[in-house]
ModelCIF file with pLDDT and N, C-alpha, C, O atoms, coordinates in Angstrom:
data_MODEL
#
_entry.id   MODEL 
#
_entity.id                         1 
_entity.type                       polymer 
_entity.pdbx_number_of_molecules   1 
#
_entity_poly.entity_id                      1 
_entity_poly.type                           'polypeptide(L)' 
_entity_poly.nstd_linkage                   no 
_entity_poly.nstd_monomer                   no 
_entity_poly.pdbx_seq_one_letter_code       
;(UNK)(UNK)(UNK)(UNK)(UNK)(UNK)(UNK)(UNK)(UNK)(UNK)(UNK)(UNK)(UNK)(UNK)(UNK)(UNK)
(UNK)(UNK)(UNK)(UNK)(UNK)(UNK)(UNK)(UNK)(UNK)(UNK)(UNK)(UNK)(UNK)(UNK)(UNK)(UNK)
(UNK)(UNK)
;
_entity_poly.pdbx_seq_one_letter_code_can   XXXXXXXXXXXXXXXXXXXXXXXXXXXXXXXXXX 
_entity_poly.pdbx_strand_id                 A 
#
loop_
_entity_poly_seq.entity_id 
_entity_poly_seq.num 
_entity_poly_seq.mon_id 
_entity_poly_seq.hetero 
1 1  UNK n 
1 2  UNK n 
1 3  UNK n 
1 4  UNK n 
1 5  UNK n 
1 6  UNK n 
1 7  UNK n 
1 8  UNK n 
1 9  UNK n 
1 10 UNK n 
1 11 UNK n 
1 12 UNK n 
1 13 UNK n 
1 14 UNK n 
1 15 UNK n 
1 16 UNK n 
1 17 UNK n 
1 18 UNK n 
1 19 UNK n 
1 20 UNK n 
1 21 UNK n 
1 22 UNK n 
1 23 UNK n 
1 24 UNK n 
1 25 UNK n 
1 26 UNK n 
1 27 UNK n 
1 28 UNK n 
1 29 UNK n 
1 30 UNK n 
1 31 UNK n 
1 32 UNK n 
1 33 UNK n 
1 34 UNK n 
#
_struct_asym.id          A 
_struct_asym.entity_id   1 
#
loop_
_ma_qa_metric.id 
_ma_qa_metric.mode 
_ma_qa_metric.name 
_ma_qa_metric.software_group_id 
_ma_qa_metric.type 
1 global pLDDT . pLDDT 
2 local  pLDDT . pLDDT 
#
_ma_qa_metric_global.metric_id      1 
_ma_qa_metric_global.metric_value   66.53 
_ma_qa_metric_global.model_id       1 
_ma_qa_metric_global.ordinal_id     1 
#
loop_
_ma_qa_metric_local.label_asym_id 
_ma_qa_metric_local.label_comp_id 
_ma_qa_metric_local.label_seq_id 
_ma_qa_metric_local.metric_id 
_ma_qa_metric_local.metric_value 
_ma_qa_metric_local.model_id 
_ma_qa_metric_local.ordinal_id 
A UNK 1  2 36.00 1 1  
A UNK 2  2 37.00 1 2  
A UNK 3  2 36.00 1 3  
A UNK 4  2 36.00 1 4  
A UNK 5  2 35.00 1 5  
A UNK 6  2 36.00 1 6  
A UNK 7  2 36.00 1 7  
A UNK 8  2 37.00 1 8  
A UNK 9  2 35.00 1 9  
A UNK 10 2 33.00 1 10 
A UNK 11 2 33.00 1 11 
A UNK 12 2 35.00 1 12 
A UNK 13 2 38.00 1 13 
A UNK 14 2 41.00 1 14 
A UNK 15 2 49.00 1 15 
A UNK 16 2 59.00 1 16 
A UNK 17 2 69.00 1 17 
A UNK 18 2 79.00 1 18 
A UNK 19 2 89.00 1 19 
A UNK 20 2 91.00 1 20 
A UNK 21 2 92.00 1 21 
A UNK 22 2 93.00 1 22 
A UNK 23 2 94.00 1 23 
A UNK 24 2 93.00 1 24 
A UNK 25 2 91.00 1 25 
A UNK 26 2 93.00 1 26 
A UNK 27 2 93.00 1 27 
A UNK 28 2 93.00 1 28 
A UNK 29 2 95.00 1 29 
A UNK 30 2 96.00 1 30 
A UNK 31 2 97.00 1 31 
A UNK 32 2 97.00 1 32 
A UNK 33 2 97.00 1 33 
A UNK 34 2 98.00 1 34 
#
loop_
_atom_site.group_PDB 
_atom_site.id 
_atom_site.type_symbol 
_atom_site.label_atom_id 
_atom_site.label_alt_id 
_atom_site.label_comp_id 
_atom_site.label_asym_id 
_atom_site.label_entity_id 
_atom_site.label_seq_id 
_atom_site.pdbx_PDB_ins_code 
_atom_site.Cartn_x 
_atom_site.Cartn_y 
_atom_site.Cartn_z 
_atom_site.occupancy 
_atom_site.B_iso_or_equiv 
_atom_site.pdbx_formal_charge 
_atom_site.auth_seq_id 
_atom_site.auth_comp_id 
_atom_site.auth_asym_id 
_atom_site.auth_atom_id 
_atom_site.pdbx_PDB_model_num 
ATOM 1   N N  . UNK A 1 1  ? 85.354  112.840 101.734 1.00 36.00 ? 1  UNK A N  1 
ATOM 2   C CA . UNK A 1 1  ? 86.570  112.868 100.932 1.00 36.00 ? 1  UNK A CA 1 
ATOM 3   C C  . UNK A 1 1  ? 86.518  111.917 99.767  1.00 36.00 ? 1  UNK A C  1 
ATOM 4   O O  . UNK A 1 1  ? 85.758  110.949 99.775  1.00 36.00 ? 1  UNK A O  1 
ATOM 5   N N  . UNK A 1 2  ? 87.363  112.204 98.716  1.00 37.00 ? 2  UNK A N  1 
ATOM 6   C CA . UNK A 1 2  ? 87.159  110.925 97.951  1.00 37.00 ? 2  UNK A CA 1 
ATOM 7   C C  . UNK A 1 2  ? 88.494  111.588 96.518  1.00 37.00 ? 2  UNK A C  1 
ATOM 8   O O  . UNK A 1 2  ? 88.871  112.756 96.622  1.00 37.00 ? 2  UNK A O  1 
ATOM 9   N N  . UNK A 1 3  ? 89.013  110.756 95.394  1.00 36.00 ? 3  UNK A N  1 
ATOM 10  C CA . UNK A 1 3  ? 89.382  111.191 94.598  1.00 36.00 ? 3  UNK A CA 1 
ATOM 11  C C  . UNK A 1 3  ? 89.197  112.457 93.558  1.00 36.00 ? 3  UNK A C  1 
ATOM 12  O O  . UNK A 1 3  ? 90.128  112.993 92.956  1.00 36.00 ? 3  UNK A O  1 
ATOM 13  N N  . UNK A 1 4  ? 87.997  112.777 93.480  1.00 36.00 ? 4  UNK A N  1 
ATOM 14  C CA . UNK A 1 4  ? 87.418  114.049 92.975  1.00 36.00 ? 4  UNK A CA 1 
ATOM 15  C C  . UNK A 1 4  ? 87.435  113.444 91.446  1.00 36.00 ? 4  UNK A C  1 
ATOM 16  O O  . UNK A 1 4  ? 87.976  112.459 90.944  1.00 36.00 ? 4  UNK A O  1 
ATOM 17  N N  . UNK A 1 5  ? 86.544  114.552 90.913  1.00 35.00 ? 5  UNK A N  1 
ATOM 18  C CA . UNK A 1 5  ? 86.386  114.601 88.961  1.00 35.00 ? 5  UNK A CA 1 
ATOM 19  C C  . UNK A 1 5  ? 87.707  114.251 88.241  1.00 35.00 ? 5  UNK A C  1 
ATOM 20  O O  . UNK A 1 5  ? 87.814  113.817 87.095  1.00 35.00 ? 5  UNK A O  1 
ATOM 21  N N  . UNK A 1 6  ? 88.738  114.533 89.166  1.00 36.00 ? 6  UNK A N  1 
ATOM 22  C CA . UNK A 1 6  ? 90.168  114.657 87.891  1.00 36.00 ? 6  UNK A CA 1 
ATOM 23  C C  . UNK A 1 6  ? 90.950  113.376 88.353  1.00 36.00 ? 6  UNK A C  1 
ATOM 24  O O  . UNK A 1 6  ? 92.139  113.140 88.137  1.00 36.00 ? 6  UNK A O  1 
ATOM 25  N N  . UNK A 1 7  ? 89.884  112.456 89.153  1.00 36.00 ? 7  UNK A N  1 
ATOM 26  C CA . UNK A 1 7  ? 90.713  110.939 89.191  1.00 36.00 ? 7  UNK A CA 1 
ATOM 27  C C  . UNK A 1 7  ? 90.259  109.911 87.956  1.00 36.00 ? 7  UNK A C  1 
ATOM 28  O O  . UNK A 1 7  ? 89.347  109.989 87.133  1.00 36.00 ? 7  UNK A O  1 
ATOM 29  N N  . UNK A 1 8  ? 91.046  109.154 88.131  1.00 37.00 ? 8  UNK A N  1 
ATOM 30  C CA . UNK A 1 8  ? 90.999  108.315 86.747  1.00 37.00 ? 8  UNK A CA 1 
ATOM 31  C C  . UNK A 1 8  ? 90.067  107.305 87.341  1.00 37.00 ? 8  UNK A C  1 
ATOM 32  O O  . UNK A 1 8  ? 89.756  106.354 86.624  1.00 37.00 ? 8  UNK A O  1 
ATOM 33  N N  . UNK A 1 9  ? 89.575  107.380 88.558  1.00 35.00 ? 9  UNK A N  1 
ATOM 34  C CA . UNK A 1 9  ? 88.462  106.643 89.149  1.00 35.00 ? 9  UNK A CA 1 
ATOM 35  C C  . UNK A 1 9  ? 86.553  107.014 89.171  1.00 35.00 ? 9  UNK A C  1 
ATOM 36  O O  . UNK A 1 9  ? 85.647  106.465 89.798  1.00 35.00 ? 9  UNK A O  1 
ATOM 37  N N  . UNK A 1 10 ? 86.547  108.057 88.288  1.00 33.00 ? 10 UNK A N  1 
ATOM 38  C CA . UNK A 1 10 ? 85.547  108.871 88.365  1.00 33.00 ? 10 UNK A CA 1 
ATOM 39  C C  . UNK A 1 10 ? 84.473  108.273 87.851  1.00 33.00 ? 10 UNK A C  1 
ATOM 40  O O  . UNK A 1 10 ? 83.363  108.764 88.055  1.00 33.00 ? 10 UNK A O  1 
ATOM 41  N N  . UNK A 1 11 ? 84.662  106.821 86.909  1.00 33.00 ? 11 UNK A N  1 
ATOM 42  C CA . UNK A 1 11 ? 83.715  106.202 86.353  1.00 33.00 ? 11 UNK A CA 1 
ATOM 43  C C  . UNK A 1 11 ? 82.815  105.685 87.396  1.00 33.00 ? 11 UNK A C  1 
ATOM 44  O O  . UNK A 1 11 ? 83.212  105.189 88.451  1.00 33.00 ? 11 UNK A O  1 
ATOM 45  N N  . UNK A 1 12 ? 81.192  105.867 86.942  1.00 35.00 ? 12 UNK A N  1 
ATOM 46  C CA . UNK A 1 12 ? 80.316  104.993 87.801  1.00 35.00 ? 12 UNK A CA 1 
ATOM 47  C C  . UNK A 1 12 ? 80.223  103.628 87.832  1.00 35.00 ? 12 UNK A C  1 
ATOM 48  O O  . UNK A 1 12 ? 79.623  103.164 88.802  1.00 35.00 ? 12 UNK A O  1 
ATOM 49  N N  . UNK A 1 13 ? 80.700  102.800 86.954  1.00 38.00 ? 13 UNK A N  1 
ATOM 50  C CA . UNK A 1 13 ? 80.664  101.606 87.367  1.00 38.00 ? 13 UNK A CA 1 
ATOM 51  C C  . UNK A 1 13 ? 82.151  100.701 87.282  1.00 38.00 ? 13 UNK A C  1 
ATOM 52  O O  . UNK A 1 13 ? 82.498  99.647  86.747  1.00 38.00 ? 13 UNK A O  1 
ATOM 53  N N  . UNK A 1 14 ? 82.440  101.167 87.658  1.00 41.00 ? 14 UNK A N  1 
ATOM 54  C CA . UNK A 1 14 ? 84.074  100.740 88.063  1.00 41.00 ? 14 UNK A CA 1 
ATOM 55  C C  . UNK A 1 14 ? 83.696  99.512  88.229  1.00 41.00 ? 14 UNK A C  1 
ATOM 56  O O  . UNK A 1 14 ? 82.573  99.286  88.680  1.00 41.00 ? 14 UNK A O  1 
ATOM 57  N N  . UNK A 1 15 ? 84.609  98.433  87.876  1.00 49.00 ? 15 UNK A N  1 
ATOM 58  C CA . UNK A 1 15 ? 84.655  96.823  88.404  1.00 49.00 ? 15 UNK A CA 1 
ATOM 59  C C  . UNK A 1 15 ? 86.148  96.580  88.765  1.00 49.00 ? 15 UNK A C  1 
ATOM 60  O O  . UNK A 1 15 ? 87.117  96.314  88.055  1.00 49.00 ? 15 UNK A O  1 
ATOM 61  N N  . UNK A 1 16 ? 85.981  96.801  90.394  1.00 59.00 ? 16 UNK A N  1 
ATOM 62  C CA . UNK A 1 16 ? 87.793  96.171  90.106  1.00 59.00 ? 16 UNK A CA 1 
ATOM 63  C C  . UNK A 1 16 ? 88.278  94.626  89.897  1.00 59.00 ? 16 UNK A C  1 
ATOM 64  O O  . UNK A 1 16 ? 87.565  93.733  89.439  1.00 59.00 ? 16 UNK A O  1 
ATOM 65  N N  . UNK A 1 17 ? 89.156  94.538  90.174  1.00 69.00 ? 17 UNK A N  1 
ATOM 66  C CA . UNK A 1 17 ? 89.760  92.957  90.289  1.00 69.00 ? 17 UNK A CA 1 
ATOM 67  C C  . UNK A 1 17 ? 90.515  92.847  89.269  1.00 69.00 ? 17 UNK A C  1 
ATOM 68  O O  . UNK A 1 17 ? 90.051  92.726  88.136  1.00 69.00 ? 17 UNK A O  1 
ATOM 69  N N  . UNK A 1 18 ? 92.025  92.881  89.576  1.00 79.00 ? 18 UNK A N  1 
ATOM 70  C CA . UNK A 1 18 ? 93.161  93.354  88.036  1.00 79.00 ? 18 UNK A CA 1 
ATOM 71  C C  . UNK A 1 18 ? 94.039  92.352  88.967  1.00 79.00 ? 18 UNK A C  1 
ATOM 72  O O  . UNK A 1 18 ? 95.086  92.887  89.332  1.00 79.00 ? 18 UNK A O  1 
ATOM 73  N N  . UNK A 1 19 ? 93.827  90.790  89.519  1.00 89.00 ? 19 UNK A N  1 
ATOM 74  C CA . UNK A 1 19 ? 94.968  90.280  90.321  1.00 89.00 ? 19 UNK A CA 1 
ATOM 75  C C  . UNK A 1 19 ? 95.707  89.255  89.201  1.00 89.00 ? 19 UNK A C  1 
ATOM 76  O O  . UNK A 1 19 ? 95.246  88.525  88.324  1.00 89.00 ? 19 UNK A O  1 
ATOM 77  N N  . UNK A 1 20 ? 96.781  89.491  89.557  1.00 91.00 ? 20 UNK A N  1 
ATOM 78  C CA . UNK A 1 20 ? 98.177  88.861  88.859  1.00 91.00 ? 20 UNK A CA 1 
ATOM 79  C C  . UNK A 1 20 ? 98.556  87.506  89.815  1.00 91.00 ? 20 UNK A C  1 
ATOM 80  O O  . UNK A 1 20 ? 98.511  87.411  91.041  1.00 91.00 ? 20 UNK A O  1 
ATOM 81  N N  . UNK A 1 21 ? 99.059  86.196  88.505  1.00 92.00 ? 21 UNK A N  1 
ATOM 82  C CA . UNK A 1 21 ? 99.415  85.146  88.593  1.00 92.00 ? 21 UNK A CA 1 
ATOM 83  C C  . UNK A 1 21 ? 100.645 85.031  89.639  1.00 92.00 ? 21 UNK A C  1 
ATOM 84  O O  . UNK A 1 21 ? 101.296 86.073  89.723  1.00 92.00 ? 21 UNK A O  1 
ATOM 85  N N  . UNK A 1 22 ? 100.883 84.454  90.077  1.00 93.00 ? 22 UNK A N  1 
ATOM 86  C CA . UNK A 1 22 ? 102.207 84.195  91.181  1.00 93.00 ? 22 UNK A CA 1 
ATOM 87  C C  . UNK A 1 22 ? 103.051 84.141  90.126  1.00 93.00 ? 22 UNK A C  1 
ATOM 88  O O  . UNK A 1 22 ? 102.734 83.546  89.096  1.00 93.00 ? 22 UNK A O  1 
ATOM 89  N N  . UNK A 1 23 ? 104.319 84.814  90.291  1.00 94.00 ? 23 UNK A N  1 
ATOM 90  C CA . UNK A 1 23 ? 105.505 84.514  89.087  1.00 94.00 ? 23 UNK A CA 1 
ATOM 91  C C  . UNK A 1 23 ? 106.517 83.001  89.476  1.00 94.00 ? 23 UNK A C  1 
ATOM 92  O O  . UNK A 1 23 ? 106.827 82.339  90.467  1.00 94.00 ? 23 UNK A O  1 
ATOM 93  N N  . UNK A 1 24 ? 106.753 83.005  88.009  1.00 93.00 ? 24 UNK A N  1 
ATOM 94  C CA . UNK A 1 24 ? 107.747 81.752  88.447  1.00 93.00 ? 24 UNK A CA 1 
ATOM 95  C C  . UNK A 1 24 ? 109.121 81.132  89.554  1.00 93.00 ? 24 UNK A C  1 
ATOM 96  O O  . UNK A 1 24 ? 110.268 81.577  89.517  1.00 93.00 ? 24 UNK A O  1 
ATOM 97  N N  . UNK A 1 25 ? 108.744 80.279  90.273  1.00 91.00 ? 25 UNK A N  1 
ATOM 98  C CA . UNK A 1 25 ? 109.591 80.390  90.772  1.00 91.00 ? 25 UNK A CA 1 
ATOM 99  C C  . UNK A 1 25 ? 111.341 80.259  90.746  1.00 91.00 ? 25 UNK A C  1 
ATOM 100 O O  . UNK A 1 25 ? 111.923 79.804  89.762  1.00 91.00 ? 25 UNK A O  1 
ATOM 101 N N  . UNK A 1 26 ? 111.829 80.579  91.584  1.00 93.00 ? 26 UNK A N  1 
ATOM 102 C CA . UNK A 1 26 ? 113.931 80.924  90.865  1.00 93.00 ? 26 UNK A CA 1 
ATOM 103 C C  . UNK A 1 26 ? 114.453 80.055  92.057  1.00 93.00 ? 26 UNK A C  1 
ATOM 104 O O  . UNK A 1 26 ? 113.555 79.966  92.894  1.00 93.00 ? 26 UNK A O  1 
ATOM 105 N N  . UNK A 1 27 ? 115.282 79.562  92.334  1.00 93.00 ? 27 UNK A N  1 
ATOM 106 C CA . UNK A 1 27 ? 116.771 78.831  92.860  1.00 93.00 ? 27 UNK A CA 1 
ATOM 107 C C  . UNK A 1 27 ? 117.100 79.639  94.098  1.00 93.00 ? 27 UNK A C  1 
ATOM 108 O O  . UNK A 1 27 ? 118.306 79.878  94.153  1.00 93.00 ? 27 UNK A O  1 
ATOM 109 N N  . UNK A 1 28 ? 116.355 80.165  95.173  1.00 93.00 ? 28 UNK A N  1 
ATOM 110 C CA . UNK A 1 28 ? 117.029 80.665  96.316  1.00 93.00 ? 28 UNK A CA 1 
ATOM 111 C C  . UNK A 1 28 ? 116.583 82.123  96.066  1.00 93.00 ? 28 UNK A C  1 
ATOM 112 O O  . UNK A 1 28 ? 117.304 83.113  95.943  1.00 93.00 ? 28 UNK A O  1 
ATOM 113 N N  . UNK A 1 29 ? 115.376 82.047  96.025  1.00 95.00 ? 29 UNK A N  1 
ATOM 114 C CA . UNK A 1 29 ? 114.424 83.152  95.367  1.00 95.00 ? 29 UNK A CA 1 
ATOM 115 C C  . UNK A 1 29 ? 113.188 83.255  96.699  1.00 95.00 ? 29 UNK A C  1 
ATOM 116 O O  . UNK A 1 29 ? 113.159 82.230  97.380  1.00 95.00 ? 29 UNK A O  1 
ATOM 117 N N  . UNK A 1 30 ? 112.741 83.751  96.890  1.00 96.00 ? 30 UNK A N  1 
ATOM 118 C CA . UNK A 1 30 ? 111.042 83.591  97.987  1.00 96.00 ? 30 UNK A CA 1 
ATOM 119 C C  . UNK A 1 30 ? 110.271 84.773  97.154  1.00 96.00 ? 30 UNK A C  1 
ATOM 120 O O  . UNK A 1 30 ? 110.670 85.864  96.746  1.00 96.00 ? 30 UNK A O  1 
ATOM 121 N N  . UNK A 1 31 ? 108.882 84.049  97.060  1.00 97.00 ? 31 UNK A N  1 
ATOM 122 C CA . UNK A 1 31 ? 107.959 84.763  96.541  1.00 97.00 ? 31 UNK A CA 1 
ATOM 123 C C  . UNK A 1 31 ? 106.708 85.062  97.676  1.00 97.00 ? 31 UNK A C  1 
ATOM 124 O O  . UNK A 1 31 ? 106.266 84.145  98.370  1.00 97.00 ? 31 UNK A O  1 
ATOM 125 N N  . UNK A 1 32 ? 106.396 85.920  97.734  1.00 97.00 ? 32 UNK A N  1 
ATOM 126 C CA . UNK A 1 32 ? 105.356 86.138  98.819  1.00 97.00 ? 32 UNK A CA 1 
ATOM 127 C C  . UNK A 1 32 ? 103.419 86.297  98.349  1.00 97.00 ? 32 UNK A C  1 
ATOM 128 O O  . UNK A 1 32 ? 103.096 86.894  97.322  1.00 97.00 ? 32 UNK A O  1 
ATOM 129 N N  . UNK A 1 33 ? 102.737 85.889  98.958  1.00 97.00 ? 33 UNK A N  1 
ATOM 130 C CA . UNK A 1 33 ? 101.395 85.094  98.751  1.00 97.00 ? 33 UNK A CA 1 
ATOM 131 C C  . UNK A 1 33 ? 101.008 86.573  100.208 1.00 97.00 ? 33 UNK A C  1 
ATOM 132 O O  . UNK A 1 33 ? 101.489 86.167  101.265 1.00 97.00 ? 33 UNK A O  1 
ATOM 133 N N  . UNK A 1 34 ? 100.586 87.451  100.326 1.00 98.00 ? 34 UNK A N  1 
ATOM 134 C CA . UNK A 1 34 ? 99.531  87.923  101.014 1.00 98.00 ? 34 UNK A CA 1 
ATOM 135 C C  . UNK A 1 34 ? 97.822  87.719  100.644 1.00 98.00 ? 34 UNK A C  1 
ATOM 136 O O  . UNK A 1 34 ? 96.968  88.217  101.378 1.00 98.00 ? 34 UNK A O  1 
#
């Protein structure tokens, strides 16, 4: 199985890793860290 030709993943050398900064924190706010 897999995405097939008409995924936007079809490139052979894909590099992932797109991770985002922790946002700022707010006043009675919780931010979560998995």
């Amino acid at each position: 199985g897999g995405a097939g030709a008409g995924s936007p993943e079809s490139f052979p050398a894909r590099v992932p890793g797109t991770l985002l900064p922790r946002l700022p924190s707010e006043p009675g706010m919780t931010l979560l860290t998995i």
